[in-house]
Every structure is written in structure tokens, then in C-alpha cells.
PDB file of N, CA and C in Angstrom:
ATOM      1  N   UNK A   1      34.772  13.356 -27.155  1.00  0.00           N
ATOM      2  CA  UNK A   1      33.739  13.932 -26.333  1.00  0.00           C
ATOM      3  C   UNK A   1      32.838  12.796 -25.848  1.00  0.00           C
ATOM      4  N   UNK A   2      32.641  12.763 -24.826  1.00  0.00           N
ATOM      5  CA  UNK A   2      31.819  11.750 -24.220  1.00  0.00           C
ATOM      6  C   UNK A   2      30.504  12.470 -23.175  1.00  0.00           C
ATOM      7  N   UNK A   3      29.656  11.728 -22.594  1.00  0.00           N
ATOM      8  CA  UNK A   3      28.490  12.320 -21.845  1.00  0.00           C
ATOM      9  C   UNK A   3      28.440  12.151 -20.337  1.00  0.00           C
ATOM     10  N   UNK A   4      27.764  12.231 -19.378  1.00  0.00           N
ATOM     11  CA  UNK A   4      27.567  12.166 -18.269  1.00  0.00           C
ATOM     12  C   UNK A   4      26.010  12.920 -18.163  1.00  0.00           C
ATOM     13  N   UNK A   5      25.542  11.430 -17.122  1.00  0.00           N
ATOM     14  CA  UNK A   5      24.290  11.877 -16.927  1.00  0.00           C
ATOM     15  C   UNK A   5      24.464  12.086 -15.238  1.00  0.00           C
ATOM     16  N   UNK A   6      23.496  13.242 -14.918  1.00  0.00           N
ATOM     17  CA  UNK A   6      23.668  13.614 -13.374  1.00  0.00           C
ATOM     18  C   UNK A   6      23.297  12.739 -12.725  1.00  0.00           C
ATOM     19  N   UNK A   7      23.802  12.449 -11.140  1.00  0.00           N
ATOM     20  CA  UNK A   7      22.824  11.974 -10.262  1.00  0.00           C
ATOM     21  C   UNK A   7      21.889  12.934  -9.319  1.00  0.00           C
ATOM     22  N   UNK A   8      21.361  12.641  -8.549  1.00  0.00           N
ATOM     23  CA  UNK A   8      20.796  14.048  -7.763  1.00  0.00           C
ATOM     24  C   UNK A   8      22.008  14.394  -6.751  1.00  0.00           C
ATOM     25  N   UNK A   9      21.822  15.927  -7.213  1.00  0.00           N
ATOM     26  CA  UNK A   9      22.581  16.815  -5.930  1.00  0.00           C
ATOM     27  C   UNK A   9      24.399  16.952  -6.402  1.00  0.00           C
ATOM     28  N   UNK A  10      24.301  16.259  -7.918  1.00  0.00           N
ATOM     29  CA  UNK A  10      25.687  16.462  -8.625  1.00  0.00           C
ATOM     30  C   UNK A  10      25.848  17.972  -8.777  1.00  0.00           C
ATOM     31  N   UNK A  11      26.832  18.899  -8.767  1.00  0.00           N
ATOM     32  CA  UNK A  11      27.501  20.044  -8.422  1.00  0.00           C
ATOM     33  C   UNK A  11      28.697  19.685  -9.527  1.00  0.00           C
ATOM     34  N   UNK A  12      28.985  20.943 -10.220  1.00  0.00           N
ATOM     35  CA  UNK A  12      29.802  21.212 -11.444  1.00  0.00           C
ATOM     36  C   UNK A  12      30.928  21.323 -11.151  1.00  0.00           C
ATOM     37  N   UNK A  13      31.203  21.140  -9.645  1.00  0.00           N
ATOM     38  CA  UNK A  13      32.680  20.812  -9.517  1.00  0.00           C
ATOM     39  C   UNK A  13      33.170  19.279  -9.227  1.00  0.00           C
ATOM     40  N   UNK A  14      31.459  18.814  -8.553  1.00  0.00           N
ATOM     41  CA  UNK A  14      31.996  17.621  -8.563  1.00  0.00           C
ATOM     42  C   UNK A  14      32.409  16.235  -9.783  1.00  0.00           C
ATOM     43  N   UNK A  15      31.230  17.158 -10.553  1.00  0.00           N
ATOM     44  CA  UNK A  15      31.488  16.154 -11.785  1.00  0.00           C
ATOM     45  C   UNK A  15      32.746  16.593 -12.520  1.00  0.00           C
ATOM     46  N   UNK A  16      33.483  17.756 -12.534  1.00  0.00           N
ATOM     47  CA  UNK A  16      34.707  18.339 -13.278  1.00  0.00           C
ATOM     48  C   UNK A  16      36.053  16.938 -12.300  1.00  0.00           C
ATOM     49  N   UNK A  17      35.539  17.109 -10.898  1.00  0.00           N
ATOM     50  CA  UNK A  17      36.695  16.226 -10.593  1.00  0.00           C
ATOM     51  C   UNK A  17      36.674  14.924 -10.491  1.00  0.00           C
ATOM     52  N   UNK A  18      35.218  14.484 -10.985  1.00  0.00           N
ATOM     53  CA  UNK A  18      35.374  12.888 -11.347  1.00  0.00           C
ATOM     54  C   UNK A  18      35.518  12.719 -12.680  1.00  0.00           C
ATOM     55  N   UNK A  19      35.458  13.430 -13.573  1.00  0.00           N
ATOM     56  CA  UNK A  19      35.755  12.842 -14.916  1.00  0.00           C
ATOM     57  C   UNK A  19      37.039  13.431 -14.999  1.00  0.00           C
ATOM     58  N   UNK A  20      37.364  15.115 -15.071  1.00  0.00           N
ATOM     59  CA  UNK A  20      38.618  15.133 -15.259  1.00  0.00           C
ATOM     60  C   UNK A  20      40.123  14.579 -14.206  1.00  0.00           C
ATOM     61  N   UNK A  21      39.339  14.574 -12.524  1.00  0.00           N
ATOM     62  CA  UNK A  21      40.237  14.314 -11.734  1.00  0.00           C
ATOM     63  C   UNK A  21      41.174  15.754 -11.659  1.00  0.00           C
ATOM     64  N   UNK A  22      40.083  17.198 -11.209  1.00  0.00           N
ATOM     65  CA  UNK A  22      40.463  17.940 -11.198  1.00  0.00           C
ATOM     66  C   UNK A  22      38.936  19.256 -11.141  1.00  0.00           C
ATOM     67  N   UNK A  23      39.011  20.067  -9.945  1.00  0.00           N
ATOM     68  CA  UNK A  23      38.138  20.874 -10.597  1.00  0.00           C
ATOM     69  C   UNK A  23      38.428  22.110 -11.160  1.00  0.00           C
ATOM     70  N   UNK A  24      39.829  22.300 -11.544  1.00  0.00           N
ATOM     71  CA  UNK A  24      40.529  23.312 -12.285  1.00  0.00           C
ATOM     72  C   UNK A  24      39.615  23.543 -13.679  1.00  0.00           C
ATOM     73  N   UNK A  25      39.111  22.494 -14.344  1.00  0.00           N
ATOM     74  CA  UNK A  25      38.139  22.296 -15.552  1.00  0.00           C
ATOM     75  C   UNK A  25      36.697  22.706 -15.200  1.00  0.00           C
ATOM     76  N   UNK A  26      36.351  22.811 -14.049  1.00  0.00           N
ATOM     77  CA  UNK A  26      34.461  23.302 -13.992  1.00  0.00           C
ATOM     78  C   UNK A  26      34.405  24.067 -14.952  1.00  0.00           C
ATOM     79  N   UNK A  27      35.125  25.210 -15.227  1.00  0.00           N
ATOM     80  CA  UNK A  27      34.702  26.086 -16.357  1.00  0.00           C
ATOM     81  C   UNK A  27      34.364  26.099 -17.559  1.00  0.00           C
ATOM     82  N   UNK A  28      35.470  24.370 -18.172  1.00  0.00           N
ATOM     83  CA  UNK A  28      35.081  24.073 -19.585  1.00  0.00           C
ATOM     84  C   UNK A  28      33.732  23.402 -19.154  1.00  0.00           C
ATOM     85  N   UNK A  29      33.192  22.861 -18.659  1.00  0.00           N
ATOM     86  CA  UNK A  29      31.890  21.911 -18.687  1.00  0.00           C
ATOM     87  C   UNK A  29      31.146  22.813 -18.549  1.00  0.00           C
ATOM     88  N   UNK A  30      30.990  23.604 -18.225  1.00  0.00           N
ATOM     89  CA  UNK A  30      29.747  24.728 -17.956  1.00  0.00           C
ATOM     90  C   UNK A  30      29.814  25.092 -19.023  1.00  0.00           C
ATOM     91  N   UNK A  31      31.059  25.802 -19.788  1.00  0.00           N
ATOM     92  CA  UNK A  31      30.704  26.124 -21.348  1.00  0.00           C
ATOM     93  C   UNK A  31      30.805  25.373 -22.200  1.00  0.00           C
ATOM     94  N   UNK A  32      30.551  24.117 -22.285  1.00  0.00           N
ATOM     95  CA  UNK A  32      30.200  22.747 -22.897  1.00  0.00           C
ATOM     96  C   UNK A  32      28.715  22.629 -22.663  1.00  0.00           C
ATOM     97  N   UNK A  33      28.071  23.249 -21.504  1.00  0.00           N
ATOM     98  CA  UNK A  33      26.624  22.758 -21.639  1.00  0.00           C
ATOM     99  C   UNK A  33      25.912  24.001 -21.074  1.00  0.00           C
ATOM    100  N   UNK A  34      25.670  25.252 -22.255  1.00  0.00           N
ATOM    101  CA  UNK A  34      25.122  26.527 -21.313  1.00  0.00           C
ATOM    102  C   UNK A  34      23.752  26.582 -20.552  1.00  0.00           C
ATOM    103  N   UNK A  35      23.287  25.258 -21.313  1.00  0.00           N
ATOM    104  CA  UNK A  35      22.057  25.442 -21.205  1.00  0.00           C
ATOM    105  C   UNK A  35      21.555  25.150 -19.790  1.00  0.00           C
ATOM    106  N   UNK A  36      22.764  24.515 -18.905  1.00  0.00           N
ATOM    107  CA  UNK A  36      22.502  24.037 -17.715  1.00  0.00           C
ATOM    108  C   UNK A  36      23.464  24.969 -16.949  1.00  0.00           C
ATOM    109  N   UNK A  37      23.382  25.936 -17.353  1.00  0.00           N
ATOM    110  CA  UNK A  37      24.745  26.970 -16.648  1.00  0.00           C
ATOM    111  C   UNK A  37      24.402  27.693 -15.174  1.00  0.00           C
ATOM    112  N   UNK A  38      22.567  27.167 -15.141  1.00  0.00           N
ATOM    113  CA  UNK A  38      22.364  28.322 -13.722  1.00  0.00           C
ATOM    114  C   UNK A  38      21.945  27.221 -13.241  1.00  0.00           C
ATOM    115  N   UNK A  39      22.409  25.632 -13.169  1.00  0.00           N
ATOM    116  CA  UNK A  39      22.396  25.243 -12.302  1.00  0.00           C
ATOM    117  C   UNK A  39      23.200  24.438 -11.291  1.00  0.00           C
ATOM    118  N   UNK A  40      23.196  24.804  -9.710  1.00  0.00           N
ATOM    119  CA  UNK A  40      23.958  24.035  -8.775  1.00  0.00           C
ATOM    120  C   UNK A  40      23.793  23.164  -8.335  1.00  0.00           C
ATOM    121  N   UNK A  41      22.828  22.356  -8.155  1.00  0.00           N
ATOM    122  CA  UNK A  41      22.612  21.177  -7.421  1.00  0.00           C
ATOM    123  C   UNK A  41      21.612  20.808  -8.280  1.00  0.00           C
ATOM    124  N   UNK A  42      22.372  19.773  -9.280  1.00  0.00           N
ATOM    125  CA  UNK A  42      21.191  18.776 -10.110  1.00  0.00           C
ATOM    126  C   UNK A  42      20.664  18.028 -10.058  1.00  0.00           C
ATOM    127  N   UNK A  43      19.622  17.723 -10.606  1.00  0.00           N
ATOM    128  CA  UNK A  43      18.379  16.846 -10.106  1.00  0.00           C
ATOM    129  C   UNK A  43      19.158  15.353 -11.210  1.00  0.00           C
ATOM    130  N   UNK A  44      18.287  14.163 -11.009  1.00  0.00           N
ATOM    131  CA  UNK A  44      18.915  12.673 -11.654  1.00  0.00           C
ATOM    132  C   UNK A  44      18.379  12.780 -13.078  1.00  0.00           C
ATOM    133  N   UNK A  45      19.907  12.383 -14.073  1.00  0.00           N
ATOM    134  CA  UNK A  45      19.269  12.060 -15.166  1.00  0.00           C
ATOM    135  C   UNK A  45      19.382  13.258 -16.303  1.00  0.00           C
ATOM    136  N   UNK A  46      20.353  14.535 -15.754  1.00  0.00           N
ATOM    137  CA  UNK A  46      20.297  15.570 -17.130  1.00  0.00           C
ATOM    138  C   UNK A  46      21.532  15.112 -17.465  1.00  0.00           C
ATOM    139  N   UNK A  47      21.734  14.508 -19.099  1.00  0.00           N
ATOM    140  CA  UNK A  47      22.282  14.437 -19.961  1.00  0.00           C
ATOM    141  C   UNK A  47      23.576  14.979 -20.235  1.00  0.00           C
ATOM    142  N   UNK A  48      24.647  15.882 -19.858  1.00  0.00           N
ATOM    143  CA  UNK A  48      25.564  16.501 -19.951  1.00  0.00           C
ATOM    144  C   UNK A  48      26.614  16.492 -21.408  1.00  0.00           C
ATOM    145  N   UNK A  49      27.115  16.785 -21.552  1.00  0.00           N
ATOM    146  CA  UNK A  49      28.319  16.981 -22.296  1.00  0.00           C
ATOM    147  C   UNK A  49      29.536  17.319 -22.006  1.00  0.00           C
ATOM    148  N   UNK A  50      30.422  16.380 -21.618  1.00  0.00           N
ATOM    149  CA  UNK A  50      31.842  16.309 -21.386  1.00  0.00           C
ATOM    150  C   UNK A  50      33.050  16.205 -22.198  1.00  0.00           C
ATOM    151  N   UNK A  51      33.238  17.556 -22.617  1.00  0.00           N
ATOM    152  CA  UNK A  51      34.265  17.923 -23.772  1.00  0.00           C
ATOM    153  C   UNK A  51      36.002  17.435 -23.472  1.00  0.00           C
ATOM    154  N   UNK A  52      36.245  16.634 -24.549  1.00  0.00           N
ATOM    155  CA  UNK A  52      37.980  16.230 -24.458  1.00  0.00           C
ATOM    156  C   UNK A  52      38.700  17.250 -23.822  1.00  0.00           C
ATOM    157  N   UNK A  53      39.487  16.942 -22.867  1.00  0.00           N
ATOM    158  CA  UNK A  53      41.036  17.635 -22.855  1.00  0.00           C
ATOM    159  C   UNK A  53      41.934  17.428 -23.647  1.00  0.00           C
ATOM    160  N   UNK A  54      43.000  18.639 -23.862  1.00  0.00           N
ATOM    161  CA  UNK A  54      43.800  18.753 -24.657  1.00  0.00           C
ATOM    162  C   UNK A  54      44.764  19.329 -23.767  1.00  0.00           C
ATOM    163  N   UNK A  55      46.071  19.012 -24.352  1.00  0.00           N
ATOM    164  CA  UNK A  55      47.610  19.870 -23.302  1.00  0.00           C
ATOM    165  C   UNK A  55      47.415  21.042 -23.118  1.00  0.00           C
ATOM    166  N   UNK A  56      46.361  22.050 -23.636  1.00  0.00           N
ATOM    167  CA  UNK A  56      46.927  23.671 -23.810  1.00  0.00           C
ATOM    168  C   UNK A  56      45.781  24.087 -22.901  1.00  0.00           C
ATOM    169  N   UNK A  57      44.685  23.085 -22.648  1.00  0.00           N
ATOM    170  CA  UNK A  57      44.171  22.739 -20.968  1.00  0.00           C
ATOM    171  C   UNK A  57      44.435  23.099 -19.660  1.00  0.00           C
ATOM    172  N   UNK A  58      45.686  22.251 -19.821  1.00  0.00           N
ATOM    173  CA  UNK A  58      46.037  22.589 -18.304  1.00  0.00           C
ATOM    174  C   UNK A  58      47.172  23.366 -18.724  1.00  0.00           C
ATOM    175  N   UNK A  59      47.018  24.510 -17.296  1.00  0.00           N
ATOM    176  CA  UNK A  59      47.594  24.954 -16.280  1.00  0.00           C
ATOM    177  C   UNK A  59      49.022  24.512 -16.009  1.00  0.00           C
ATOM    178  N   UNK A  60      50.062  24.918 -16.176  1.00  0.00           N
ATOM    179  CA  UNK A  60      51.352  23.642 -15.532  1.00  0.00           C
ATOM    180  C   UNK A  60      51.682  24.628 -14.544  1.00  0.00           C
ATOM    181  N   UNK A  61      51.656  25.867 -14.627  1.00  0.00           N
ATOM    182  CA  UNK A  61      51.905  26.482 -13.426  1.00  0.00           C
ATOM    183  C   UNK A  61      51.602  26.423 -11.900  1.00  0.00           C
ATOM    184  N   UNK A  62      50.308  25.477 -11.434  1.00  0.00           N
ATOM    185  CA  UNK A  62      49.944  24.718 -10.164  1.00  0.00           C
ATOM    186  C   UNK A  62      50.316  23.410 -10.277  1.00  0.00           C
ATOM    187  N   UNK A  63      51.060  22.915 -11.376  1.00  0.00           N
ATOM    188  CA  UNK A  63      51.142  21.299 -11.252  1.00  0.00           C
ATOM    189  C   UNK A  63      52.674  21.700 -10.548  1.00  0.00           C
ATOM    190  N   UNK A  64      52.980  20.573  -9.288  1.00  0.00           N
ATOM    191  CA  UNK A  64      54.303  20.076  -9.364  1.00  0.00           C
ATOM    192  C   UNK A  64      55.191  19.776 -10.430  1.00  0.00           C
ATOM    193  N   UNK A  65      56.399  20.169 -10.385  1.00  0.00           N
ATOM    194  CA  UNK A  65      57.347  20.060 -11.065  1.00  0.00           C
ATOM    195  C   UNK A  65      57.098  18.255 -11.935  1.00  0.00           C
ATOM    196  N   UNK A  66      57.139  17.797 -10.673  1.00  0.00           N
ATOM    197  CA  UNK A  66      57.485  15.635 -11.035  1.00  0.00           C
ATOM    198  C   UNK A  66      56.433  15.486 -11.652  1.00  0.00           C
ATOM    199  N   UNK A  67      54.823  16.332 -11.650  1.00  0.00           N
ATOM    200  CA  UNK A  67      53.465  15.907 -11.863  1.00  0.00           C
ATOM    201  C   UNK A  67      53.875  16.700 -13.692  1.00  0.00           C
ATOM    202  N   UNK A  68      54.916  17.156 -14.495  1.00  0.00           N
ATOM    203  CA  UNK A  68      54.564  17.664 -15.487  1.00  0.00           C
ATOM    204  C   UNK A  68      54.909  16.755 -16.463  1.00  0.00           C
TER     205      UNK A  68
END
């Protein structure tokens, strides 16, 4: 588990697809950090919590075949 601090105007999908490289995950980070759950456009500097992936994670059913 590692952290991420916002910049301004960071959006929970954007940070899902720069750390995971995917925003299929917004959902785990939001329930990794409820406390920031009603918000969309963050201000600089809130602290986050960015919970490990694991295989049972993803989805293989939208991945390409070659991408599994």
C-alpha cells in the first residue's frame, strides 16, 4: 500500500489511471479512502491511500486476449 497526495483539480479517475494505468480501479480507491468519497475535483495536498492490486482485481474479460 502506498500514498498519493492530490494536486488541485485531481479527479478519482484520474488518479486510478495514473497509478493503476487504468480507471477500471476508481472504485477500489474511493473505498480505500471514504472519507474523501464526496469528493470530485480536489484541492492540493489531501493525503490519499492507494491500496495494492492483486490478480482477482482485474477483470480479464475486457483485457485482450495477448494483454492476459
Amino acid at each position: 500500500m502506498t500514498t498519493y497526495i492530490t494536486k488541485s483539480g485531481d479527479m478519482w479517475d484520474m488518479i486510478a489511471f495514473q497509478v493503476y494505468g487504468s480507471t477500471a480501479h476508481t472504485s477500489k480507491l474511493i473505498m480505500a479512502n471514504p472519507d474523501y468519497a464526496d469528493i470530485y475535483f480536489f484541492p492540493a495536498g489531501i493525503e490519499l491511500t492507494i491500496p495494492d492490486l492483486y490478480e482477482t482485481d482485474v477483470d480479464l474479460s475486457f483485457v485482450p486476449p495477448w494483454r492476459r
